[in-house]
N, C-alpha and C. Protein backbone atom coordinates (compact mmCIF):
# COMPACT_ATOMS: atom_id res chain seq x y z
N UNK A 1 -48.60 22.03 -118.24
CA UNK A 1 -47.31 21.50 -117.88
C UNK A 1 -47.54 20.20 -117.12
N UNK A 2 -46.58 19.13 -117.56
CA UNK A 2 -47.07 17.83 -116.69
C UNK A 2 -46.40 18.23 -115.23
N UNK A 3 -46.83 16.76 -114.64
CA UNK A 3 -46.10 17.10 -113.65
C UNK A 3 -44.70 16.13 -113.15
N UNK A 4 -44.25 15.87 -114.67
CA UNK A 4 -42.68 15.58 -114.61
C UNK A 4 -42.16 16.71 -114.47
N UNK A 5 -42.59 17.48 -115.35
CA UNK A 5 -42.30 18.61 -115.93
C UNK A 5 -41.97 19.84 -114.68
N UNK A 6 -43.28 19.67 -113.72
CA UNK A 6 -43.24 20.48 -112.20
C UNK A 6 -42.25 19.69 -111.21
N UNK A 7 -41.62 18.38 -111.20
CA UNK A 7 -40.94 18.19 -110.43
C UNK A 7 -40.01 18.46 -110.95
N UNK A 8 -39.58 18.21 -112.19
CA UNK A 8 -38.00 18.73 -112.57
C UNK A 8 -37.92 20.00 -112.42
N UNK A 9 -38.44 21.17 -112.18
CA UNK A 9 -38.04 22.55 -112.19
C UNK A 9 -37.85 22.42 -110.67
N UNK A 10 -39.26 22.35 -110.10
CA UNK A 10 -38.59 22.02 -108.76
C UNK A 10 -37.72 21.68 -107.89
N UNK A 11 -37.11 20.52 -108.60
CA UNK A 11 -36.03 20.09 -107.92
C UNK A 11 -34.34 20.81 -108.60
N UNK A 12 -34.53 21.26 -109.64
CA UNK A 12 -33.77 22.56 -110.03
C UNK A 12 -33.48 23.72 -109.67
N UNK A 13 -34.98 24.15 -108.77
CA UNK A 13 -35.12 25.74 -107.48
C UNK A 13 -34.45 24.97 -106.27
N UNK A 14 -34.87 23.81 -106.16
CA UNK A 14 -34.02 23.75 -105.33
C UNK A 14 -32.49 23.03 -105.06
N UNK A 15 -32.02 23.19 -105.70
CA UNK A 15 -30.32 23.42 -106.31
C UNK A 15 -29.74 24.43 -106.44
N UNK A 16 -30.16 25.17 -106.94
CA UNK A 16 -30.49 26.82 -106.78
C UNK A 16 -30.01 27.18 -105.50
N UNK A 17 -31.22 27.11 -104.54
CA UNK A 17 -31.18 27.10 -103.00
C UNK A 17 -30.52 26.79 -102.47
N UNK A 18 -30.17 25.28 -102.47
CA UNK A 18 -28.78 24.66 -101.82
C UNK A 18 -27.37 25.26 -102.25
N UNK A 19 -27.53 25.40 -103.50
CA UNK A 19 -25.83 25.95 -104.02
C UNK A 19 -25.82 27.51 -103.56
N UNK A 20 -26.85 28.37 -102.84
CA UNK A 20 -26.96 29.88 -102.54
C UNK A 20 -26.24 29.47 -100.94
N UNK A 21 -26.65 28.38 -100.29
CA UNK A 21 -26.64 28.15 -98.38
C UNK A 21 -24.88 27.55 -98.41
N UNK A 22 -24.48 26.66 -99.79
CA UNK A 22 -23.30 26.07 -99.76
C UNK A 22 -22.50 27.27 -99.93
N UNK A 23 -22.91 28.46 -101.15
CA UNK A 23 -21.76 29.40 -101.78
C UNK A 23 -21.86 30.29 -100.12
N UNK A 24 -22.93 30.68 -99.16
CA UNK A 24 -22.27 31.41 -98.07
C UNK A 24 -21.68 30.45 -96.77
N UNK A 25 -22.21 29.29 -96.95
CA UNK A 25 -21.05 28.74 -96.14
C UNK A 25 -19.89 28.88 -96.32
N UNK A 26 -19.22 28.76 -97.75
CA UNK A 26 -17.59 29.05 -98.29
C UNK A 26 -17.32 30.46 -98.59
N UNK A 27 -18.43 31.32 -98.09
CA UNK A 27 -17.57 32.92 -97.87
C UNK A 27 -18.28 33.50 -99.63
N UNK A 28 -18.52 32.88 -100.24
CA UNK A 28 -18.70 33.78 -101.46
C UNK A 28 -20.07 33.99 -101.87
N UNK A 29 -20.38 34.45 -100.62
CA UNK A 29 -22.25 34.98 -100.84
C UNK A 29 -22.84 35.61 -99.43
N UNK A 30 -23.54 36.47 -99.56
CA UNK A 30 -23.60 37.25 -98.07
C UNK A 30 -24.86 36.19 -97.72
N UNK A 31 -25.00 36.09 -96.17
CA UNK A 31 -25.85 35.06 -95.74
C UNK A 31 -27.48 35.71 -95.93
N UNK A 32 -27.12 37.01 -96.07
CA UNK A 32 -28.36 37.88 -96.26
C UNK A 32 -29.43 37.50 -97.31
N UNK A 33 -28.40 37.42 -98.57
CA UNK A 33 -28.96 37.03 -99.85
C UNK A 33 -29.20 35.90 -99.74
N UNK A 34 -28.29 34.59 -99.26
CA UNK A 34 -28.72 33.44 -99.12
C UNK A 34 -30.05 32.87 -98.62
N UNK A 35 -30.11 33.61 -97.72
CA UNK A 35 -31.45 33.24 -96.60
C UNK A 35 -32.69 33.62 -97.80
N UNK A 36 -32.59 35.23 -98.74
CA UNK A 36 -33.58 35.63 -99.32
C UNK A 36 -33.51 34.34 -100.28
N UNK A 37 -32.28 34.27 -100.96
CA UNK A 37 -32.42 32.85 -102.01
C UNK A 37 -32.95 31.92 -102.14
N UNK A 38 -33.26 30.64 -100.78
CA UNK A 38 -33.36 29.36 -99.89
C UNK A 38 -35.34 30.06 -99.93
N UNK A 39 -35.65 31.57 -98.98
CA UNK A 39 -36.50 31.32 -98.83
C UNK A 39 -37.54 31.66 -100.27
N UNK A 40 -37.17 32.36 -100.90
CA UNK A 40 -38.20 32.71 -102.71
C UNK A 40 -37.44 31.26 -103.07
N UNK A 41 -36.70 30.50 -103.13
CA UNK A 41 -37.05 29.43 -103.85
C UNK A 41 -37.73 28.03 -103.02
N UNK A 42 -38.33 28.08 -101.93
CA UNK A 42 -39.21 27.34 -101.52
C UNK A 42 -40.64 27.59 -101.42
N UNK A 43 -40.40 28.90 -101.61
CA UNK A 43 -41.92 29.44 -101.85
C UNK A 43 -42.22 29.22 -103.35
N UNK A 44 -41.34 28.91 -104.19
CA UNK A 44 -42.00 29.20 -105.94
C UNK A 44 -41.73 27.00 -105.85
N UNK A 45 -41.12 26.85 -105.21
CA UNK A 45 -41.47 24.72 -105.16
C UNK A 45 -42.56 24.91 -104.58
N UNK A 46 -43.34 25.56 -103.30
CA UNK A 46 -44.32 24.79 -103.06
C UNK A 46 -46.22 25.40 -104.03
N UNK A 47 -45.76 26.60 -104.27
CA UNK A 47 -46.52 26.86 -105.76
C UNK A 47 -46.57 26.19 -106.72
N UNK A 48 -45.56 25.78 -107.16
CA UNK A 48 -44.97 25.01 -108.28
C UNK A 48 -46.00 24.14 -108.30
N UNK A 49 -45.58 22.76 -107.35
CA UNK A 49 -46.02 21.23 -106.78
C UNK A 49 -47.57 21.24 -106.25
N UNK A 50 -48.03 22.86 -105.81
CA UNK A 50 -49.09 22.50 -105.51
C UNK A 50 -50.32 22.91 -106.22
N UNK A 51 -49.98 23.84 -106.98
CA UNK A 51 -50.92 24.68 -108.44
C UNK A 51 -50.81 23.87 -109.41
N UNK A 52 -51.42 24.42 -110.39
CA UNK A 52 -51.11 23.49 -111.82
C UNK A 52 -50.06 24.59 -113.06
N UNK A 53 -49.29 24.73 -111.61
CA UNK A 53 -47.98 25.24 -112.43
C UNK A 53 -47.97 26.65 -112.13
N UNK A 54 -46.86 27.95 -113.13
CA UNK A 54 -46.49 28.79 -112.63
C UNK A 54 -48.53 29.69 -112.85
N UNK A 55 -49.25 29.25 -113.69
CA UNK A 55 -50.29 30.08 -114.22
C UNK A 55 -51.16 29.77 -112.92
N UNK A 56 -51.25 28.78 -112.10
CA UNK A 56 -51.87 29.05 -110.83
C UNK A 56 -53.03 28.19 -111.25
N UNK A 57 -53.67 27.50 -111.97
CA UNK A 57 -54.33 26.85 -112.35
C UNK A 57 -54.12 25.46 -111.26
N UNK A 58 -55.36 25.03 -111.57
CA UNK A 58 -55.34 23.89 -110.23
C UNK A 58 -55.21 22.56 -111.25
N UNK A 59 -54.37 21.80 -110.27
CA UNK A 59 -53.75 20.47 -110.99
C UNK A 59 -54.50 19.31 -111.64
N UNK A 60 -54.84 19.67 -112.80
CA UNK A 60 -55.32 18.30 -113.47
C UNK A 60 -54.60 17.31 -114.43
N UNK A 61 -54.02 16.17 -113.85
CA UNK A 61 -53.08 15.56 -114.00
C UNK A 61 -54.12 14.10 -115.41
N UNK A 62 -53.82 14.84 -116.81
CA UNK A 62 -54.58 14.51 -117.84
C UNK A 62 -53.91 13.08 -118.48
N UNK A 63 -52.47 12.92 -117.90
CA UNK A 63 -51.35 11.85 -118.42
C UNK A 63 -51.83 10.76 -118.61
């Protein structure tokens, strides 16, 4: 996977994240889930960005 490829998902988890912290600010999401939401999707960006993707392989950037 390049790593256009790892920032665009990335920055997709975290949209994800933000739209989980926005939907319990406006009442339609328990803050419970939110918090779990925000925190598994900063943990799978900084895997993401810092492996060579979800297979855990270390980053060799071949481009």
């Amino acid at each position: 996977m390049s790593r256009a490829a790892r920032i665009a998902i990335a920055v997709l988890i975290g949209l994800v994240g933000a739209g989980g912290v926005v939907s319990a600010i406006l009442g339609g999401l328990a803050w419970g889930f939110a918090l779990l939401l925000v925190s598994g999707a900063v943990v799978a960006v900084i895997k993401l960005l810092e492996s060579g993707g979800p297979e855990g392989a270390p980053f060799r950037d071949s481009d």
